[in-house]
Protein backbone atom coordinates (compact mmCIF):
# COMPACT_ATOMS: atom_id res chain seq x y z
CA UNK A 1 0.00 0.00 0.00
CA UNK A 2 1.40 3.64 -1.00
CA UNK A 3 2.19 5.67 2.02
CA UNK A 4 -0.72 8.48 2.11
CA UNK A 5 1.60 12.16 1.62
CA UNK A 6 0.53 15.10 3.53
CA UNK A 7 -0.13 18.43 1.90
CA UNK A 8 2.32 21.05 2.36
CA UNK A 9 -0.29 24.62 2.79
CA UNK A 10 0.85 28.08 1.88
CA UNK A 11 -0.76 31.12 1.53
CA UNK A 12 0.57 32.85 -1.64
CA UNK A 13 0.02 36.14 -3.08
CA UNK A 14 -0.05 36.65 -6.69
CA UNK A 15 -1.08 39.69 -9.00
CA UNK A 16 -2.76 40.94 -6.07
CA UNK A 17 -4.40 38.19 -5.01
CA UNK A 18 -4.16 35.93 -1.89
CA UNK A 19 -5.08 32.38 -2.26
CA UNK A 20 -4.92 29.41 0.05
CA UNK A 21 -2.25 26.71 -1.95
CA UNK A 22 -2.15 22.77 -1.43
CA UNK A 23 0.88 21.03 -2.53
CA UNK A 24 1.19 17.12 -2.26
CA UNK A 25 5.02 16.35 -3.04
CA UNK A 26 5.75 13.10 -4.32
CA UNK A 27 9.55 13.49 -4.23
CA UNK A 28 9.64 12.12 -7.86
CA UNK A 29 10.28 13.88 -10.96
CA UNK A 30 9.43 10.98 -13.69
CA UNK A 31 6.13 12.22 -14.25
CA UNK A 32 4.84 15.31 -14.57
CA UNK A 33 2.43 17.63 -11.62
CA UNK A 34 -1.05 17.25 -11.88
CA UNK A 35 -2.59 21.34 -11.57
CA UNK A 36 -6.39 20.49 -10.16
CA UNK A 37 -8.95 23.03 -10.63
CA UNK A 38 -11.76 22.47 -7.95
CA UNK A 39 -15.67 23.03 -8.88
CA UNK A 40 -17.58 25.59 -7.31
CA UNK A 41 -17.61 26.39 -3.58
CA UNK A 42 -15.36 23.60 -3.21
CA UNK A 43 -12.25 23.86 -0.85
CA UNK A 44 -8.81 21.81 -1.20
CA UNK A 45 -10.11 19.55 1.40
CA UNK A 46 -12.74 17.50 -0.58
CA UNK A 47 -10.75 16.66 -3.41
CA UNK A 48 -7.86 15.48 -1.04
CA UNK A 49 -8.76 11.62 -1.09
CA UNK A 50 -7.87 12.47 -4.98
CA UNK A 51 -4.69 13.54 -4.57
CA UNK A 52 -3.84 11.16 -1.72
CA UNK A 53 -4.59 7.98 -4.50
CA UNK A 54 -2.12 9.95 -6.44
CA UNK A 55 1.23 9.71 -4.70
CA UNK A 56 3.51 9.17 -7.65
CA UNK A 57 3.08 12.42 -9.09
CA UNK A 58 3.07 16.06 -7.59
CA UNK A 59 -0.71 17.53 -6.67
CA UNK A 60 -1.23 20.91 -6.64
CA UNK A 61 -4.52 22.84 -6.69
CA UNK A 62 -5.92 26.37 -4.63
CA UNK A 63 -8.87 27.67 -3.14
CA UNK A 64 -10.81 30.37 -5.15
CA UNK A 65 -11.10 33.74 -3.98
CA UNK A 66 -13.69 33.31 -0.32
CA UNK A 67 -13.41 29.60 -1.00
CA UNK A 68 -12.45 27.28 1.79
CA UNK A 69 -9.26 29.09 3.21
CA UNK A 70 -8.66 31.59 0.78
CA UNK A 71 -9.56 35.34 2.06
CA UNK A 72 -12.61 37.25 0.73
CA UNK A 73 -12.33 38.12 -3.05
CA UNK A 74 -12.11 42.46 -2.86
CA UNK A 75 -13.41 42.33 -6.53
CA UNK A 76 -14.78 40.32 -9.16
CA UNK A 77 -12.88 37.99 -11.57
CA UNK A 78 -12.96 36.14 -15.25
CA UNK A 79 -11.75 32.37 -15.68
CA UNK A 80 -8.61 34.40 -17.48
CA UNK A 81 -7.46 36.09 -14.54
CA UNK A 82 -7.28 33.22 -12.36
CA UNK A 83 -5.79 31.15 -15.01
CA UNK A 84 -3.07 33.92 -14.70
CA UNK A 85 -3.05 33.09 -11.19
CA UNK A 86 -2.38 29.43 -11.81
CA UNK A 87 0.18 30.44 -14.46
CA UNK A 88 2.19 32.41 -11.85
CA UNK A 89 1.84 30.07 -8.99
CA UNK A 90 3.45 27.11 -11.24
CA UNK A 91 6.39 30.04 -11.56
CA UNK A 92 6.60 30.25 -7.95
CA UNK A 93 6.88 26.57 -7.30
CA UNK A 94 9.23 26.01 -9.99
CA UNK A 95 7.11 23.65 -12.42
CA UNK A 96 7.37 23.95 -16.42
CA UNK A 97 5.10 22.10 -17.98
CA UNK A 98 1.82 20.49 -16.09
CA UNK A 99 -0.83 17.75 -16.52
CA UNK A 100 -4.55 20.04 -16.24
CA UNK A 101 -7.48 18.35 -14.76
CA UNK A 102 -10.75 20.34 -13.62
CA UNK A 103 -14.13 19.21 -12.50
CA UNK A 104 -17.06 20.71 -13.34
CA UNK A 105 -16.76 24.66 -12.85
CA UNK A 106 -13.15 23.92 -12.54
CA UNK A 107 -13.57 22.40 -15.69
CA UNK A 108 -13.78 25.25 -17.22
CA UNK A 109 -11.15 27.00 -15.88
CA UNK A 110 -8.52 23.85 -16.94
CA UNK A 111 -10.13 24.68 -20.38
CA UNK A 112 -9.57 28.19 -20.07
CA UNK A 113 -5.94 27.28 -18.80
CA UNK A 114 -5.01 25.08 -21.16
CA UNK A 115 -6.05 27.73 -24.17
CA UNK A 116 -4.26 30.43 -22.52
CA UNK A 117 -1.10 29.14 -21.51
CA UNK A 118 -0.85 25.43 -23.82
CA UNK A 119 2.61 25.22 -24.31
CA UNK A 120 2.33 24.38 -20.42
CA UNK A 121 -0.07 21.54 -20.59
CA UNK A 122 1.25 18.14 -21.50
CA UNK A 123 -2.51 16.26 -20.99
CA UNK A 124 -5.64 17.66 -19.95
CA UNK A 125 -8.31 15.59 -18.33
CA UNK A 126 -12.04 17.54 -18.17
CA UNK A 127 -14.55 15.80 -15.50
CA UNK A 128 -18.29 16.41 -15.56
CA UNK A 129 -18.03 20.03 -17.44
CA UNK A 130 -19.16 21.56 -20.30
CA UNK A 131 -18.08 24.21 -22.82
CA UNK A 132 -19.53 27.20 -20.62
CA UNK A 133 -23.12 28.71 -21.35
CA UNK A 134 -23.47 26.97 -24.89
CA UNK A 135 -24.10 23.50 -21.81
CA UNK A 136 -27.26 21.82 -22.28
CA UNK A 137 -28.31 22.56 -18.31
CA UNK A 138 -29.02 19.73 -16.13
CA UNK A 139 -32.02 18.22 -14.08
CA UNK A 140 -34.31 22.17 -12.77
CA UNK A 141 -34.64 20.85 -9.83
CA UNK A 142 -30.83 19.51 -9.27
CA UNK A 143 -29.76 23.23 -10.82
CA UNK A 144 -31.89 25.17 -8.20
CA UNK A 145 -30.29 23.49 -5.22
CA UNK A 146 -26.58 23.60 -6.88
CA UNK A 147 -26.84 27.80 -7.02
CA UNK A 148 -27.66 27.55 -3.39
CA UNK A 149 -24.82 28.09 -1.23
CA UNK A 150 -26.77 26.39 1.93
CA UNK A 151 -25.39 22.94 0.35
CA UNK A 152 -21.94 23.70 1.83
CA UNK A 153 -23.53 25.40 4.81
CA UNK A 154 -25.60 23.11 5.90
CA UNK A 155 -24.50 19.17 6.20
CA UNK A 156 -28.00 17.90 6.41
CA UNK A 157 -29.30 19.84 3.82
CA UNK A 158 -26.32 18.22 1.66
CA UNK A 159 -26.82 14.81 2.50
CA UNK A 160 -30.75 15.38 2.38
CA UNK A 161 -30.43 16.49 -1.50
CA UNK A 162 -27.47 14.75 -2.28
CA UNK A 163 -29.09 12.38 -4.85
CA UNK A 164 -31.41 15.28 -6.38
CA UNK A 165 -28.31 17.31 -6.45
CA UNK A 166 -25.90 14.87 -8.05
CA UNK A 167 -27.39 11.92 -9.15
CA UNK A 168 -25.52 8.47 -9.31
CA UNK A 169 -24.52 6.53 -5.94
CA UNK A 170 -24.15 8.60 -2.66
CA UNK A 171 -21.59 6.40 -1.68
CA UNK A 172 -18.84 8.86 0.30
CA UNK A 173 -21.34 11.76 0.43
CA UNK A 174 -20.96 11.37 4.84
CA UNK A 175 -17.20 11.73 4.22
CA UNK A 176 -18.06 14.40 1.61
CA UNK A 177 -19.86 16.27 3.80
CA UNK A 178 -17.31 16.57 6.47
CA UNK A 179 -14.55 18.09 4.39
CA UNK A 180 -16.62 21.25 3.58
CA UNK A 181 -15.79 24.31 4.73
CA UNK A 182 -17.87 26.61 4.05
CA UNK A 183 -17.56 29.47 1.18
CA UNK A 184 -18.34 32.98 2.07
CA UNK A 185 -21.77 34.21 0.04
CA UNK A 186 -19.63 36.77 -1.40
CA UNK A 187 -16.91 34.13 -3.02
CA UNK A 188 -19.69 31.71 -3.69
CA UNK A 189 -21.63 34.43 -5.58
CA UNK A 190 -18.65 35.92 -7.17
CA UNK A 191 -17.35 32.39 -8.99
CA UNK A 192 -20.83 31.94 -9.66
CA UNK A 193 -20.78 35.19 -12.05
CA UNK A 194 -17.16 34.48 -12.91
CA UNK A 195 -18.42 32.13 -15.76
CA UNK A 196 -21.70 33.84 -16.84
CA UNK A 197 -20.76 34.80 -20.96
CA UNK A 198 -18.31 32.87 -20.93
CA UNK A 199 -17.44 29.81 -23.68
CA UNK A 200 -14.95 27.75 -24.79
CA UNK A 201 -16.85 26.50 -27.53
CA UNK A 202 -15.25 28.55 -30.51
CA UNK A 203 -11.99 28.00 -29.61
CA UNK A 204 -11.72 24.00 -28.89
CA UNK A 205 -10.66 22.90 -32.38
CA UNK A 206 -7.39 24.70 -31.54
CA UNK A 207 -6.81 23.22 -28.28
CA UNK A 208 -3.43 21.08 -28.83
CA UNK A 209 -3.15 18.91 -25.51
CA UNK A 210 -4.51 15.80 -25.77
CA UNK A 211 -7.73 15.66 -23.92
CA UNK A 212 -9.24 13.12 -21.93
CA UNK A 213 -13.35 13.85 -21.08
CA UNK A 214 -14.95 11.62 -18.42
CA UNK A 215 -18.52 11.94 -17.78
CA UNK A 216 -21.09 10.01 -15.93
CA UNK A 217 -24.24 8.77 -17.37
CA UNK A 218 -26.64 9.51 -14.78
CA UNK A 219 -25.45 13.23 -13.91
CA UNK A 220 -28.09 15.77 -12.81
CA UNK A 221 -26.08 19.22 -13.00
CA UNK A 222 -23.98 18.66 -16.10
CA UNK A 223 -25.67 15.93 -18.76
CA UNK A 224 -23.72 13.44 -20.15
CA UNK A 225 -24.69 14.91 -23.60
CA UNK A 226 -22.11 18.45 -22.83
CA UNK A 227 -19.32 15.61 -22.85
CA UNK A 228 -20.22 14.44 -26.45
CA UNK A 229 -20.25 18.54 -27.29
CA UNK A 230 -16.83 19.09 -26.12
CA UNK A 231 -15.35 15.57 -27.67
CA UNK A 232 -16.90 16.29 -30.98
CA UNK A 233 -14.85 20.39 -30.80
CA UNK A 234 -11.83 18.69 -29.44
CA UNK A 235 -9.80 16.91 -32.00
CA UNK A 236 -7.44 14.96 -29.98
CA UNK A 237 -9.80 13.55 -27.07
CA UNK A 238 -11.80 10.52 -26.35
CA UNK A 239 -14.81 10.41 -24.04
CA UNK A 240 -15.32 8.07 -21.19
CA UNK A 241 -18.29 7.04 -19.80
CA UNK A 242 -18.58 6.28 -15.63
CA UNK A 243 -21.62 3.51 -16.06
CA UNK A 244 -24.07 5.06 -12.96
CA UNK A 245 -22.15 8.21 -12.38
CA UNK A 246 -23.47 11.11 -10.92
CA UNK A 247 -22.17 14.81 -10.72
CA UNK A 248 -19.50 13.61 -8.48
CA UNK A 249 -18.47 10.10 -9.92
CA UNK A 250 -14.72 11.59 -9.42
CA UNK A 251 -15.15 10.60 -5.77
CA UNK A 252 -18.05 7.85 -5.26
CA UNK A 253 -16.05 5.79 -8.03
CA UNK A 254 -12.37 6.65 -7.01
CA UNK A 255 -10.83 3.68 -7.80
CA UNK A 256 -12.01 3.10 -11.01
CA UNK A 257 -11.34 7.34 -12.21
CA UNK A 258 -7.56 6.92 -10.44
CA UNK A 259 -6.88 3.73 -13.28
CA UNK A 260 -8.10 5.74 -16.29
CA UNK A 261 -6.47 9.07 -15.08
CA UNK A 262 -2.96 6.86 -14.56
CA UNK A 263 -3.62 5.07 -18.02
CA UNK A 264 -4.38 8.32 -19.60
CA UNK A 265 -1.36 10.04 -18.31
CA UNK A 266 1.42 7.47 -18.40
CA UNK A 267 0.44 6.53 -22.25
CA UNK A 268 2.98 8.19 -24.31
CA UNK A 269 1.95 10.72 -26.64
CA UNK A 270 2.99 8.52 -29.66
CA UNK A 271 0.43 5.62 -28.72
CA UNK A 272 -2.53 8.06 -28.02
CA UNK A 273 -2.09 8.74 -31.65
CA UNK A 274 -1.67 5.26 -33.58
CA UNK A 275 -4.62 4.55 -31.23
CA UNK A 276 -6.77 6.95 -32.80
């Protein structure tokens, strides 16, 4: 069994902007860091199970501005500005070139990422995201209760909605529920706005990295059929299917994501292609 690797936390500022850092160091240097961007209201804490099944390869991912333990944002931002971020904060810590992943808002900031700054990004893996508002929304009643901060404030109300909200199994969601930390209303509300206009759509054919999209087939926030829209725009991607997943598949089927996400990474570049 791999021995489970503490994160090292830093508060960093960059271009004017204080954000709470996670770094899990795996002391190797064969394979490349893996930059996680979270989804929304989501703080470092509930995707560390991910990065502790992870150990061979650096982990590094941030809290959004009034997310988890990063202070209140003082004004509004665009996915390109914290991509900057991100861009910097792989400066400060000394990495070239990254893997990308994102889930679901953070989706479309490892889009965003990747089209701003691709001759850092090596692979990029997109989970249970869409190209921005060209998405075919989800389930009314599964959006309603995802806008609502009180998910993240209130446990029970989380666990209460947790299969209208995501779909799939709720296997985890006790554990899920206890990593939260609450956002503030104003972060929550301001990386809710953060993506309203913006797309991805018309720029995807020129995204170079190749791309891997996972999506489950029983997700209520983000339909399986925004998957099959951003594999058709992305040249070099495939698509795969979680059998049963829900919104947050990524965690209630984390063995099964870990061995695609290692296949998909450790494949050289050369197979990926005479595969195709």
């Amino acid at each position: 069994m791999s021995k489970i690797v503490s994160p090292e936390f830093s508060m960093e500022t960059i271009d004017g902007r204080t954000v709470r850092v996670a770094r899990w160091s795996s002391g190797k240097s064969d394979r490349l860091p893996l930059l996680f961007f979270n989804g929304i209201g989501a703080n470092i804490e509930l995707v560390s199970p991910l990065a502790e099944k992870m150990p061979e390869r650096d982990f590094i991912t941030f809290d959004m501005p009034g997310i988890g333990g990063s202070p209140e944002p003082a004004i509004p931002y665009r996915p390109w500005m914290m991509a900057r971020v991100a861009d910097m904060l792989l400066d400060q810590f000394g990495y070239d070139q990254v893997d990308v992943m994102g889930i679901s808002w953070g989706g479309g900031l490892a889009q965003q990422f990747a089209l701003q700054f691709g001759s850092r990004v090596n692979k990029l893996i997109l989970v249970a995201t869409s190209a921005g508002m060209l998405m075919v929304p989800g389930n009314f009643s599964a959006l309603t209760k995802m806008i609502n901060p009180k998910r993240y404030l209130d446990p029970d109300y989380m666990l209460k909605n947790f299969k209208t909200l995501y779909g799939g199994i709720d296997s985890g969601a006790d554990a899920h529920a206890e990593r939260i930390t609450p956002p503030t209303r104003m972060g929550y509300f301001y990386q809710l706005v953060a993506m309203m206009g913006w797309t991805s759509a018309p720029w995807l054919p020129l995204l170079r990295p190749e791309t891997l999209i996972m999506m489950g087939d029983d997700d209520r926030i983000v339909p399986l059929v925004n998957g099959k829209f951003l594999n058709s725009l992305i040249a070099n991607s495939r698509l795969e299917v979680i059998k049963g997943g829900g919104h947050l598949f990524l965690m209630a089927e984390a063995d099964l994501c870990i061995r695609l996400i290692n296949a998909f990474l450790d494949e050289p570049a050369a197979e990926r292609r005479k595969a195709a």
